[in-house]
C-alpha atoms as a PDB file:
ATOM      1  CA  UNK A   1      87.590  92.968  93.685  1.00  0.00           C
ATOM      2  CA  UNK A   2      88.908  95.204  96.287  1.00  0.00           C
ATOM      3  CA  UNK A   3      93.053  94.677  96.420  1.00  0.00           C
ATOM      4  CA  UNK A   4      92.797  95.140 100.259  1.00  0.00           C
ATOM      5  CA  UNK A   5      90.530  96.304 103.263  1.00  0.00           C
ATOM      6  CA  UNK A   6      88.779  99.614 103.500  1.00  0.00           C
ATOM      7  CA  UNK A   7      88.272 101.477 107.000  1.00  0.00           C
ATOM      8  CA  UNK A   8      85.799 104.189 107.700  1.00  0.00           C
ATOM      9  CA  UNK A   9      85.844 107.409 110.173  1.00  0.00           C
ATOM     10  CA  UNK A  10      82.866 109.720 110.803  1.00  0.00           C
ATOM     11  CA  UNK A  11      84.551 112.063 107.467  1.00  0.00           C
ATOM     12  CA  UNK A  12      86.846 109.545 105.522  1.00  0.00           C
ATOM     13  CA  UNK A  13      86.744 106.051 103.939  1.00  0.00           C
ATOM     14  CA  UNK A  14      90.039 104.521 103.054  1.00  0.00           C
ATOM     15  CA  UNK A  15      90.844 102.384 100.879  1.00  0.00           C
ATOM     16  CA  UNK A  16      93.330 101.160  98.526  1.00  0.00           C
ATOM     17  CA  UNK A  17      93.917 103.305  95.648  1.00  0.00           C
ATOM     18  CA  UNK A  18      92.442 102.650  92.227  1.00  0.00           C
ATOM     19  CA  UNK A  19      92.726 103.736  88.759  1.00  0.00           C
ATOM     20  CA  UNK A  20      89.799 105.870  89.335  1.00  0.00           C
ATOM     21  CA  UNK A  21      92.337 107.944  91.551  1.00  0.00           C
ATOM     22  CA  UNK A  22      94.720 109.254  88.517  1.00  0.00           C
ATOM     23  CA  UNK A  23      92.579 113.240  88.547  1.00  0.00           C
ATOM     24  CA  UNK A  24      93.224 113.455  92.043  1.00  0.00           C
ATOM     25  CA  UNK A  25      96.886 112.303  92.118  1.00  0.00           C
ATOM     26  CA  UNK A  26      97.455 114.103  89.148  1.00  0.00           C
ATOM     27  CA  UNK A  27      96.391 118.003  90.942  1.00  0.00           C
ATOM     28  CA  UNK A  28      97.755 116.978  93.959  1.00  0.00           C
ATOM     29  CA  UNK A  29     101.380 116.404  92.442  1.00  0.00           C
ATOM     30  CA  UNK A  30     100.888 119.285  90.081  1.00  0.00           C
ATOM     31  CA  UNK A  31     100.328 121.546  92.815  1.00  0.00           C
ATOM     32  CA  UNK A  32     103.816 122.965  94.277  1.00  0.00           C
ATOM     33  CA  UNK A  33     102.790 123.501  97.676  1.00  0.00           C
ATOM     34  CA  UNK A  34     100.747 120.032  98.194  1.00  0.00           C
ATOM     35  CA  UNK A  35     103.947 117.934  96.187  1.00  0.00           C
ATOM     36  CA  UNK A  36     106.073 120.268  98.131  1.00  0.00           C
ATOM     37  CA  UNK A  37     106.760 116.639 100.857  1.00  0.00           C
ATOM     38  CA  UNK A  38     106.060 114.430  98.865  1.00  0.00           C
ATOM     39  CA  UNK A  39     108.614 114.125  96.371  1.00  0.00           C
ATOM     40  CA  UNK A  40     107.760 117.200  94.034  1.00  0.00           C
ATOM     41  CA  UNK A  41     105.663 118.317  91.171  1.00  0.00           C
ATOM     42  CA  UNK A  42     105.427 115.638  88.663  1.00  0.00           C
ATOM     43  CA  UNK A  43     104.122 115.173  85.221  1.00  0.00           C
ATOM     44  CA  UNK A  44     100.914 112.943  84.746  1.00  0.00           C
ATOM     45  CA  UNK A  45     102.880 109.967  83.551  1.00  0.00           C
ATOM     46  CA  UNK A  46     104.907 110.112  86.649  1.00  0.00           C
ATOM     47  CA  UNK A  47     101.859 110.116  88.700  1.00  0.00           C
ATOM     48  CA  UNK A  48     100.549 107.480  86.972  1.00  0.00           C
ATOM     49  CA  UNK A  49     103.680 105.081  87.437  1.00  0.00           C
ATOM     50  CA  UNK A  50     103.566 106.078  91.285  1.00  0.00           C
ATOM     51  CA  UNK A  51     100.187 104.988  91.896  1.00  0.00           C
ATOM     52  CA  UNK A  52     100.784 102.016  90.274  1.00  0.00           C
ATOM     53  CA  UNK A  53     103.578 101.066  92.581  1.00  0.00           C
ATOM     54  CA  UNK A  54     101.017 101.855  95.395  1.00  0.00           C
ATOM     55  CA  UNK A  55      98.964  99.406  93.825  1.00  0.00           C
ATOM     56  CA  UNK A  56     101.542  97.052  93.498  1.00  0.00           C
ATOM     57  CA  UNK A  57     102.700  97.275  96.930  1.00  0.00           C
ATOM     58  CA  UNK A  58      98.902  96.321  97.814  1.00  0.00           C
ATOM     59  CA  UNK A  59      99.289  93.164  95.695  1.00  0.00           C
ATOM     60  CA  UNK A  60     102.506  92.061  96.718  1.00  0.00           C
ATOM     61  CA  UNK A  61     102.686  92.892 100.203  1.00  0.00           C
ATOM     62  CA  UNK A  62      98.859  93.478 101.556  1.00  0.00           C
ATOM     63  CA  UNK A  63      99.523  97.083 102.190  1.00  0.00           C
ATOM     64  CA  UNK A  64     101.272 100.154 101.478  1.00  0.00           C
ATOM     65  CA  UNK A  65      99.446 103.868 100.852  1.00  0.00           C
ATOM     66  CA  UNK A  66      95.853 104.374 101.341  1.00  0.00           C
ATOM     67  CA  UNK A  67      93.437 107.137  99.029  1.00  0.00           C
ATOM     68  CA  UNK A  68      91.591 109.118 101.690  1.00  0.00           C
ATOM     69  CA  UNK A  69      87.896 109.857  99.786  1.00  0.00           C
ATOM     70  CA  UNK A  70      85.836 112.363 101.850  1.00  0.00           C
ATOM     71  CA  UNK A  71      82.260 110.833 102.781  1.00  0.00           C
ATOM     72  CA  UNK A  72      80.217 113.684 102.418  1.00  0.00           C
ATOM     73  CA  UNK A  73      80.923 114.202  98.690  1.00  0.00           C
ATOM     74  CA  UNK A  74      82.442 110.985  97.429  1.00  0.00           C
ATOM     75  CA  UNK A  75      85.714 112.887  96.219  1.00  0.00           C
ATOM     76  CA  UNK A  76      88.836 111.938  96.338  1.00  0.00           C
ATOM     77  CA  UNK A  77      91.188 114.401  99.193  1.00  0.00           C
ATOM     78  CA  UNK A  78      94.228 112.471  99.445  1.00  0.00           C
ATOM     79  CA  UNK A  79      96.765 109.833 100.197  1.00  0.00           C
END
């Protein structure tokens, strides 16, 4: 059961983030120059801890951070 609403764009769906998520977290924060804003390199238990607050924030509060997944392929491009 979806955790809140997803929006679509002619390239992107939305949505809340998911477990499903963790690979793509994981190379974005492992990659200097992508982590370089947001908050730094970080080890995969770190990543995994910040998505579940983003998670969390969707069940507490009915929002927070979205996971940008790119139509065309189904993969997941960011947050």
């Amino acid at each position: 059961m979806p955790i809140g609403p997803t929006l679509e764009t002619e390239r992107l769906i939305l949505r809340p983030p998911t477990a499903e998520d963790i690979p793509g977290f994981c190379e974005m924060m492992a990659d200097e120059e992508a982590a370089r804003y947001v908050g730094g390199v970080q080890v995969p238990h770190m990543v995994w801890r910040g998505l579940a607050a983003l998670i969390g924030g969707w069940t507490l509060n009915g929002f927070s951070m979205w996971s940008a997944i790119e139509k065309s392929s189904g993969e997941w491009v960011g947050r």
